[in-house]
Protein backbone atom coordinates (compact mmCIF):
# COMPACT_ATOMS: atom_id res chain seq x y z
CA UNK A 1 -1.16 19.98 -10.19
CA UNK A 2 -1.70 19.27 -6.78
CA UNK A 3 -3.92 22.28 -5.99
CA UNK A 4 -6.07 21.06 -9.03
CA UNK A 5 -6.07 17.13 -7.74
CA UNK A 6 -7.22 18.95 -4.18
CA UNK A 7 -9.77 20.79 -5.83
CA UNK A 8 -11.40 17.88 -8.33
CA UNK A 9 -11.58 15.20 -4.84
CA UNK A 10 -13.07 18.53 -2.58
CA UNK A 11 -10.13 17.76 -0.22
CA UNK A 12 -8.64 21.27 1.79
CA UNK A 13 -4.88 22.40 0.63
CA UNK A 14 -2.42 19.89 2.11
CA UNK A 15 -0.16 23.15 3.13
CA UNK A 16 0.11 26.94 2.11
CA UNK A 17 2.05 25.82 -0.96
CA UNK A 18 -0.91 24.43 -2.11
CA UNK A 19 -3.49 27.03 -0.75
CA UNK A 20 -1.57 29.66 -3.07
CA UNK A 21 -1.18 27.71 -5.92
CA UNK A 22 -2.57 28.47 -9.00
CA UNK A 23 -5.24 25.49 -10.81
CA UNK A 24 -4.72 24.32 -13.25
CA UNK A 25 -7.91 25.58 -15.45
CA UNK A 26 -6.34 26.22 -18.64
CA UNK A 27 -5.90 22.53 -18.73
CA UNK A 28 -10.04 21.66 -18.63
CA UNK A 29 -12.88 22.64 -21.18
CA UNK A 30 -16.37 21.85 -21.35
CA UNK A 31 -16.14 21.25 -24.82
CA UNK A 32 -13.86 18.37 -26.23
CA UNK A 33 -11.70 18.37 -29.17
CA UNK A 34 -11.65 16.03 -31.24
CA UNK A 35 -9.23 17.13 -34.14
CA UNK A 36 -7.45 13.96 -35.10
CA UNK A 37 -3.84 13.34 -34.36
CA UNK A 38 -1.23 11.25 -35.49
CA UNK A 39 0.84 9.01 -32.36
CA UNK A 40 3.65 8.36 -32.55
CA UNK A 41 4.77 4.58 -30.66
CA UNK A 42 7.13 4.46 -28.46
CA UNK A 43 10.36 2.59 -29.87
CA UNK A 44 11.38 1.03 -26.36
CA UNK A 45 9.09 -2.11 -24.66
CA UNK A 46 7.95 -0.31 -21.40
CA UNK A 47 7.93 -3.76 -19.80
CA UNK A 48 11.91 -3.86 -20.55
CA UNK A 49 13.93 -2.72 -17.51
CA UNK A 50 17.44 -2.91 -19.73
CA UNK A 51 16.72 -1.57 -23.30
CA UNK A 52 19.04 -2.53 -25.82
CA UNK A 53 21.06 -5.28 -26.97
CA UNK A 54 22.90 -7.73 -24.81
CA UNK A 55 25.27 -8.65 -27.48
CA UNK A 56 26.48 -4.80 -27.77
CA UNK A 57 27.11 -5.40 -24.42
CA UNK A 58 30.52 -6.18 -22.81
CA UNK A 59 31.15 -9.75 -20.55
CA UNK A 60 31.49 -7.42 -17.70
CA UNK A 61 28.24 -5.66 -18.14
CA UNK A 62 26.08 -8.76 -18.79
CA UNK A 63 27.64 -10.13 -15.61
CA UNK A 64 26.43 -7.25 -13.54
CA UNK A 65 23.08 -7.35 -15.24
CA UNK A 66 23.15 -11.22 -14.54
CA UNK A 67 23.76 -10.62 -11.06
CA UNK A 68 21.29 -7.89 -10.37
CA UNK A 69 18.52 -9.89 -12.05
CA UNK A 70 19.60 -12.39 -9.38
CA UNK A 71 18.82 -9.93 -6.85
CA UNK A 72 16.04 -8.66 -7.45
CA UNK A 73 13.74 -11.04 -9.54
CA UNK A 74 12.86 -13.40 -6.40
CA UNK A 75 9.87 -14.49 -4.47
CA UNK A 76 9.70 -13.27 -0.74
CA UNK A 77 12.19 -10.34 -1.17
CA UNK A 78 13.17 -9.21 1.71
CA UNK A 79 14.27 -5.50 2.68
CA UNK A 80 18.45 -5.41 3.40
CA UNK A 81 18.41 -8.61 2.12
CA UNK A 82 21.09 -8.16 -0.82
CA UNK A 83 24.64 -7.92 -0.17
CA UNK A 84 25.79 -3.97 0.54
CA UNK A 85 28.75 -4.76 -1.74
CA UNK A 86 27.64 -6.04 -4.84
CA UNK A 87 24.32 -3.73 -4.55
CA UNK A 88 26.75 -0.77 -4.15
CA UNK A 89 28.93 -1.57 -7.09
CA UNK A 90 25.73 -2.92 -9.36
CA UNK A 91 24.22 1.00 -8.56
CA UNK A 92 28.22 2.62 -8.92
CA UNK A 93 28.69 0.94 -12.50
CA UNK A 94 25.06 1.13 -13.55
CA UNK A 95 25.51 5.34 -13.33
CA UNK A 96 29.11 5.67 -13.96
CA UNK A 97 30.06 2.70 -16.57
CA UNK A 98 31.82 -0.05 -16.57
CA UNK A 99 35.57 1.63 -16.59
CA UNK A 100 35.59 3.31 -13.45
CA UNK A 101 36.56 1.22 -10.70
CA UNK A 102 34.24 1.88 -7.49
CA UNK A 103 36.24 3.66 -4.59
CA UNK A 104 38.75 1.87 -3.04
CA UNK A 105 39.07 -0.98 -5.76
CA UNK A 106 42.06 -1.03 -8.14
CA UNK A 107 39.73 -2.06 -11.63
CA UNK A 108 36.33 -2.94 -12.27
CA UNK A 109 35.44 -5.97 -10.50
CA UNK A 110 33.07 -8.62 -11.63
CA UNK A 111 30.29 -9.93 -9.26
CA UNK A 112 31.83 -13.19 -8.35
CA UNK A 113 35.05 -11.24 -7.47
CA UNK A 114 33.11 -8.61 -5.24
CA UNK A 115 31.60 -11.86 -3.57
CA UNK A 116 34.91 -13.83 -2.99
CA UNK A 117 36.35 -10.50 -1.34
CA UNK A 118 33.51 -10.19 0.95
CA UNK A 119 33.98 -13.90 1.63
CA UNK A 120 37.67 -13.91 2.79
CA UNK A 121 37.43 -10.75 5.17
């Protein structure tokens, strides 16, 4: 794809990955079809960052979703900003689920708990 981007803009290969690379010419015609199809919509908003219900969803989920809304959806963001705690467990139970505790905790903690830790050390 990149070989073929290269080639449209007249630009040289970026590297010899690209200078060996094969376009991408099956993918161009001169003559357009325009046999009718049928599309097929997409079932999830693409403007929703959390598909799915929030009442499917336990306390301790919407808490962490609550919380990461809260650090993200703000004016003036600035990098490093967020606490390294809560970020870390908002990204550990976002990929592993909410019943694994993250390392070194004894059970899944809610945000307000990860804060009050951070608060007393």
């Amino acid at each position: 794809m990149r070989r073929t981007i290269e080639q449209i803009l007249g630009l040289p290969p970026t590297n010899q990955m690209t200078l060996i690379a094969t376009p991408m010419y099956n993918a161009f015609t001169d003559k357009p079809d325009f046999t009718s199809f049928n599309a097929v919509p997409n079932q999830i908003a693409l403007d929703e960052l959390n598909p799915g219900s929030t009442t499917a969803m336990s306390n301790i989920q919407k808490a962490w979703l609550e919380a990461s809304t809260q650090m993200f959806n703000k004016q003036g963001l600035v990098p490093d900003e967020q606490d390294e705690n809560l970020l870390n467990r908002a990204i550990w139970y976002s990929t592993r689920g909410f019943n694994q505790p993250y390392p070194g905790d004894a059970k899944v903690l809610l945000p307000e708990e990860v804060t009050q830790i951070a608060a007393n050390k």
